[in-house]
Protein backbone atom coordinates (compact mmCIF):
# COMPACT_ATOMS: atom_id res chain seq x y z
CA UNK A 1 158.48 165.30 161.95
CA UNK A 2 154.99 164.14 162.79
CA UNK A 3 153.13 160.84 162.35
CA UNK A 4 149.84 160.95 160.38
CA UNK A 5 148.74 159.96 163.85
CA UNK A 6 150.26 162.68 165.51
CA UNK A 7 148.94 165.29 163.47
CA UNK A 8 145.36 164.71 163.99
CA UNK A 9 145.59 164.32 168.09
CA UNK A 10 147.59 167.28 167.81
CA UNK A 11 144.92 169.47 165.74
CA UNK A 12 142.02 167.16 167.72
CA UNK A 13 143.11 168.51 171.17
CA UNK A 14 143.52 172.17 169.80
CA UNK A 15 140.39 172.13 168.82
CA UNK A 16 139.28 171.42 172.36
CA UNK A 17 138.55 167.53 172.56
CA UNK A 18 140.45 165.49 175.52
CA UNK A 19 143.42 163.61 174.26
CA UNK A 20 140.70 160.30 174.75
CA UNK A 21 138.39 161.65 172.58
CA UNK A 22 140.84 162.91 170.43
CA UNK A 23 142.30 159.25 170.04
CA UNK A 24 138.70 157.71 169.39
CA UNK A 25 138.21 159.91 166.25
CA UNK A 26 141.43 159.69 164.89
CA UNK A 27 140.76 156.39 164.61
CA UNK A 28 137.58 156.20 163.14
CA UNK A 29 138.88 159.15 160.73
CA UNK A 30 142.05 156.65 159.88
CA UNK A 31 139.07 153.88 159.39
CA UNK A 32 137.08 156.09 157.19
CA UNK A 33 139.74 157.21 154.53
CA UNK A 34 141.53 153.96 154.48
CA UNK A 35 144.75 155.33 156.24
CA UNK A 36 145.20 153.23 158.70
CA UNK A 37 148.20 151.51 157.06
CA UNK A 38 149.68 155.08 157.15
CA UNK A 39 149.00 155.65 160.98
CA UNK A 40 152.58 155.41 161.79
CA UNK A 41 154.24 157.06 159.32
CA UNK A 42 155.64 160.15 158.39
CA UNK A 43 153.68 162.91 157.18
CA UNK A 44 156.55 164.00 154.96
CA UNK A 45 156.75 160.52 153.53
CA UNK A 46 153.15 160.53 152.21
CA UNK A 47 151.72 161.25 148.47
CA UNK A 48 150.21 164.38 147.84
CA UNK A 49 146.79 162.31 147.70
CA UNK A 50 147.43 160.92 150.86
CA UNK A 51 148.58 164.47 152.35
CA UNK A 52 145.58 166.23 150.79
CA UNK A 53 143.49 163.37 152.86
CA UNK A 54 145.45 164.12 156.23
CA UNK A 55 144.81 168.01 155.50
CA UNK A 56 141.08 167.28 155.43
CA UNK A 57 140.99 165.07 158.56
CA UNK A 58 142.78 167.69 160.00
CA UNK A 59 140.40 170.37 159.21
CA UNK A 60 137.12 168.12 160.53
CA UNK A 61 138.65 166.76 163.47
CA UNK A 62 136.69 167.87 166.84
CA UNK A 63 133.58 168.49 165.20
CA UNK A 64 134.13 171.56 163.39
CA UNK A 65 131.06 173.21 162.44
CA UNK A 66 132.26 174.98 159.17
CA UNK A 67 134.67 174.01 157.06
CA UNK A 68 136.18 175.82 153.65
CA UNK A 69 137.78 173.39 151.11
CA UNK A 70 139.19 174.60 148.21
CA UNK A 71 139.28 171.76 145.55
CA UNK A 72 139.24 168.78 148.57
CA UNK A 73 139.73 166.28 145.63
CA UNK A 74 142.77 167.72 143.95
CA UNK A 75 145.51 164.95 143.69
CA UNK A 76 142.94 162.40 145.46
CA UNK A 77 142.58 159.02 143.89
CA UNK A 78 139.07 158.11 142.04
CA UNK A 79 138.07 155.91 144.63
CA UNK A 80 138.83 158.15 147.49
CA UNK A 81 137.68 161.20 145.58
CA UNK A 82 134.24 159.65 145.58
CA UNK A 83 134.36 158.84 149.20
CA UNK A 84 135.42 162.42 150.45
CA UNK A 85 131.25 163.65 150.68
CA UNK A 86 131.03 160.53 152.87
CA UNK A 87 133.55 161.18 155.62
């Protein structure tokens, strides 16, 4: 099983980014949405919030240019929820 960590150099550098840069906005993605706590741990160990979260990191890691989110929020926190049109 994957980190949290893990999982976003892993869809980072599929997306075409170095494993440097890749690194650099995992962690200001982790900084963003509060995970950093969760860096280390399993993905299968997570909330559904907090697995919801990863899934959207996931989808704008490397500077995607579109991205399709149906119901982003679902199972997100209130405070989180309102910081997901900031990240």
């Amino acid at each position: 099983m994957l980190t949290v960590s893990e999982h976003i150099l892993f869809y980072g550098q599929l997306k075409g980014l170095s494993y440097k840069q890749a690194e650099e906005e995992m962690m200001n993605m982790l900084l963003a949405t509060g995970m950093m706590p969760k860096k280390n741990a399993r993905a299968k160990s997570l909330s559904g919030g907090m697995k919801r979260k990863l899934s959207v990191m996931c989808a704008f890691v490397g500077g995607s240019k579109c991205v399709i989110l149906d119901e982003p929020t679902a199972g997100v926190d209130p405070y989180s929820r309102r910081q997901v049109g900031v990240w």
